[in-house]
C-alpha atoms as a PDB file:
ATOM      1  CA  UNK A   1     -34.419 -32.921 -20.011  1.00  0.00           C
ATOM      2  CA  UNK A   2     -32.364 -30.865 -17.404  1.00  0.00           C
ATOM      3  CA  UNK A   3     -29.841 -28.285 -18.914  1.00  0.00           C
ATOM      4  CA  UNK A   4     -27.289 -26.999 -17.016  1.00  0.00           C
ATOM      5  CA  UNK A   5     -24.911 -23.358 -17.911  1.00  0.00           C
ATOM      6  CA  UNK A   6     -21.679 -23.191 -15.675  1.00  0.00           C
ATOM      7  CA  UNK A   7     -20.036 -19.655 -15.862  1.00  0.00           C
ATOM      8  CA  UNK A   8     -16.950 -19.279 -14.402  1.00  0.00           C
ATOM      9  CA  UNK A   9     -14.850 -15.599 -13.799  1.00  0.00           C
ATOM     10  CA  UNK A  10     -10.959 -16.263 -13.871  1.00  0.00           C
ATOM     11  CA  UNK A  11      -9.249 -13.520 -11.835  1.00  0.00           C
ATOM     12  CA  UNK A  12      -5.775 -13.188 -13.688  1.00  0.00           C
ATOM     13  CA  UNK A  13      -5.320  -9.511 -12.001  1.00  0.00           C
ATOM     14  CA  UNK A  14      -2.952  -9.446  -9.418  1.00  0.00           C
ATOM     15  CA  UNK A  15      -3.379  -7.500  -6.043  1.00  0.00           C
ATOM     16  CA  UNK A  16      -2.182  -4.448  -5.351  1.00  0.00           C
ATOM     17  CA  UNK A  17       0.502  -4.079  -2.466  1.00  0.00           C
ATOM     18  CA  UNK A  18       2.085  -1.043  -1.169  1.00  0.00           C
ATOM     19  CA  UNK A  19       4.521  -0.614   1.991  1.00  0.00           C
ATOM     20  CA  UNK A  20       3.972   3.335   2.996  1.00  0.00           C
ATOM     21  CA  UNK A  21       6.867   3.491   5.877  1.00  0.00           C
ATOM     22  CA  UNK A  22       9.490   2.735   5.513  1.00  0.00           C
ATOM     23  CA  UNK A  23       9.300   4.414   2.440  1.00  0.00           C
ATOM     24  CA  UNK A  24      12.319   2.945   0.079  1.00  0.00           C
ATOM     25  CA  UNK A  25      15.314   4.504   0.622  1.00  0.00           C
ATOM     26  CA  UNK A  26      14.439   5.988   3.707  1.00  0.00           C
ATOM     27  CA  UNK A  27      17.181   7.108   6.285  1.00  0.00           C
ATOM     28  CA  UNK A  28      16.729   6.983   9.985  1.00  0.00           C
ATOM     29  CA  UNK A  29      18.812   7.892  12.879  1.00  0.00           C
ATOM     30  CA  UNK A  30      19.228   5.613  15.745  1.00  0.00           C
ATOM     31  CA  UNK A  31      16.232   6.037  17.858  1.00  0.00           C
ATOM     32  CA  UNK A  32      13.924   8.072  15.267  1.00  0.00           C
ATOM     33  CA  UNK A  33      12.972   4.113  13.113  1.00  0.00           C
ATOM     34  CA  UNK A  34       9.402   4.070  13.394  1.00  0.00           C
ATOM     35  CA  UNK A  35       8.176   1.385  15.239  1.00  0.00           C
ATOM     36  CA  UNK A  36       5.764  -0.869  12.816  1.00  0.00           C
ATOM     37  CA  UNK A  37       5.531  -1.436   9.198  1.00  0.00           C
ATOM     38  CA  UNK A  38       3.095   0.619   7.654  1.00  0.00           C
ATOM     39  CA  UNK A  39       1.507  -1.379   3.983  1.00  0.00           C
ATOM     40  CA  UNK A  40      -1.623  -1.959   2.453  1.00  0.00           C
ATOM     41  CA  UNK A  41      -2.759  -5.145  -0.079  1.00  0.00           C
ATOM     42  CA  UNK A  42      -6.261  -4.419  -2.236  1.00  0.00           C
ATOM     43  CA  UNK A  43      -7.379  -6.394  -4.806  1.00  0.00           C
ATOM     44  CA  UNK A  44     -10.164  -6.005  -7.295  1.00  0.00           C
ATOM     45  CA  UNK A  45     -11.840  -9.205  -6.496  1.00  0.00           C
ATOM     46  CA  UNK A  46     -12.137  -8.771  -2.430  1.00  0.00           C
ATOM     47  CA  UNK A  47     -10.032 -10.241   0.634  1.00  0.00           C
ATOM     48  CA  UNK A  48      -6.089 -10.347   0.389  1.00  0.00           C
ATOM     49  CA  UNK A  49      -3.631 -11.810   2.779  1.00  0.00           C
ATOM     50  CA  UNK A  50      -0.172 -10.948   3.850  1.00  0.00           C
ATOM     51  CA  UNK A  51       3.138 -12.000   4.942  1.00  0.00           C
ATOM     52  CA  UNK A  52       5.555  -9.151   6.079  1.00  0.00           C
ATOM     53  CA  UNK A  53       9.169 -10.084   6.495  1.00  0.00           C
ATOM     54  CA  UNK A  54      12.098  -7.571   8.079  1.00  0.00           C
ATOM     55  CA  UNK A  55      15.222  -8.990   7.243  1.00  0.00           C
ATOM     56  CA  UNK A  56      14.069 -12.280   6.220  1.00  0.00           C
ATOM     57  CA  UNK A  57      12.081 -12.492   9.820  1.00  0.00           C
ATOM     58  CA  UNK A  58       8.265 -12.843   9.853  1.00  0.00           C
ATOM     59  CA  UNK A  59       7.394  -9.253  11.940  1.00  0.00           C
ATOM     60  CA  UNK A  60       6.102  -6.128  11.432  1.00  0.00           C
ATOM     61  CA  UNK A  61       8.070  -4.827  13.938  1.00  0.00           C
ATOM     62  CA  UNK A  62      11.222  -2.440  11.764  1.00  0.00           C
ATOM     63  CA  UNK A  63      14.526  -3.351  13.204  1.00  0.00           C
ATOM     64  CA  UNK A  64      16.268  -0.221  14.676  1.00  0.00           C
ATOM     65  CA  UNK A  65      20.166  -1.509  14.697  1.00  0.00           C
ATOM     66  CA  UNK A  66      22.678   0.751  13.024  1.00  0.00           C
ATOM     67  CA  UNK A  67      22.847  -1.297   8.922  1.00  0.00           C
ATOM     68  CA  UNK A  68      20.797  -1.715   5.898  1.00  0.00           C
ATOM     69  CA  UNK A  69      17.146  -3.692   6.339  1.00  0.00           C
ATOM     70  CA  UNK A  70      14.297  -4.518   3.906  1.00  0.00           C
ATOM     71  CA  UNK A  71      10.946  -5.171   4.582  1.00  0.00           C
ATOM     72  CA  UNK A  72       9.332  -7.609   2.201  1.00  0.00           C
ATOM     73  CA  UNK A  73       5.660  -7.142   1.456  1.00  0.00           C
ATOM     74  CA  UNK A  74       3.618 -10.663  -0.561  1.00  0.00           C
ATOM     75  CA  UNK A  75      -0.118 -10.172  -0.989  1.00  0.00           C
ATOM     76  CA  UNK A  76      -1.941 -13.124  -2.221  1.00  0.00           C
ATOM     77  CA  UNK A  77      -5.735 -12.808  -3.322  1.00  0.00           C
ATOM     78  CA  UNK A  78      -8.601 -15.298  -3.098  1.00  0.00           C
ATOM     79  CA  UNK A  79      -7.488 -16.812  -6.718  1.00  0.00           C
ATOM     80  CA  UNK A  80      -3.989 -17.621  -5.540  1.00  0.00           C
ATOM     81  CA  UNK A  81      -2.423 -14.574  -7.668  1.00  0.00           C
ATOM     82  CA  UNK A  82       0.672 -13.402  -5.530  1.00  0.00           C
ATOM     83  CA  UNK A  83       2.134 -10.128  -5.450  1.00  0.00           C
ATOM     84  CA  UNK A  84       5.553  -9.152  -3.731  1.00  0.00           C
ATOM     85  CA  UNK A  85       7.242  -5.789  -3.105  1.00  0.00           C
ATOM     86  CA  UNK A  86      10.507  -4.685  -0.911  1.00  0.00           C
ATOM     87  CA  UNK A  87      11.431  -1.584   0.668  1.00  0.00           C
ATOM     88  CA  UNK A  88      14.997  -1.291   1.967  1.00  0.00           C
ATOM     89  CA  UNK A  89      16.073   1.994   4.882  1.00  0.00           C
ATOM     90  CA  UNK A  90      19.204   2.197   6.760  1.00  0.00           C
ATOM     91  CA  UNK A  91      20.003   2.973  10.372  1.00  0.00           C
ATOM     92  CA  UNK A  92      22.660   5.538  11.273  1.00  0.00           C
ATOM     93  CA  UNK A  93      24.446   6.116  14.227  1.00  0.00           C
ATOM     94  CA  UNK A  94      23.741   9.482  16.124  1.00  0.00           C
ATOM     95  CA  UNK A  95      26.551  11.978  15.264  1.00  0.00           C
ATOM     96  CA  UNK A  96      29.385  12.651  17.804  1.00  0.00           C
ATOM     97  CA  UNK A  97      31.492  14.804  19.164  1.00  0.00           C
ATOM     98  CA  UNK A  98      30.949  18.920  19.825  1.00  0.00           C
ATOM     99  CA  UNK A  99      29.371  19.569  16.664  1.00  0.00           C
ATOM    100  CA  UNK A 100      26.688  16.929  17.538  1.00  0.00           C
ATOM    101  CA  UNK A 101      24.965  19.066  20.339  1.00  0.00           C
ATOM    102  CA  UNK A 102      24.294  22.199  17.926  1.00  0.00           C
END
C-alpha cells in the first residue's frame, strides 16, 4: 500500500515595491528631471516582476514637459499577489527675467 503526503505553502504576503526617484512630491526644473525611474520590487518568496507606467505610458523613461506626472509602480510575485504604488513630481518652467541670472 503506497501512501502519499502533499504539503503545500500558500504565499498570501504581498511584495514589496518602492519607486526611489522620483521621490513623491518631488519638484524639478525644466532640464534638471532625472532621466529614468529609479524602483525596486522584493518579495519574501523570490522573483518579482514589474510594469512601470509614466503617465499612463509603459516607460521608464520620466517625462520632462513643464505639468504634473506620476509614475505607477505594480510588482507581482511568483503566487500572483500584486502590489501597486504611485509617485507623482511636477515640472517647472525655468524662471525669467533679470532676477533669473542671479
Amino acid at each position: 500500500e503506497w501512501r502519499f503526503r502533499a504539503s503545500a505553502t500558500i504565499d498570501a504576503e504581498l511584495p514589496t515595491a518602492t519607486i526611489t526617484t522620483p521621490p513623491d512630491g518631488a519638484r524639478y526644473t525644466v532640464g534638471s528631471v532625472p532621466s529614468t525611474v529609479v524602483s525596486t520590487c522584493t518579495d519574501n518568496q523570490g522573483p518579482t516582476s514589474s510594469f512601470i507606467t509614466v503617465d499612463g505610458t509603459e516607460t521608464t523613461t520620466l517625462a520632462t514637459t513643464v505639468g504634473s506626472h506620476t509614475v505607477s509602480l505594480e510588482c507581482t510575485d511568483s503566487a500572483g499577489n500584486m502590489v501597486a504604488v504611485t509617485s507623482t513630481y511636477t515640472v517647472v518652467a525655468p524662471p525669467t527675467g533679470p532676477c533669473a541670472t542671479r
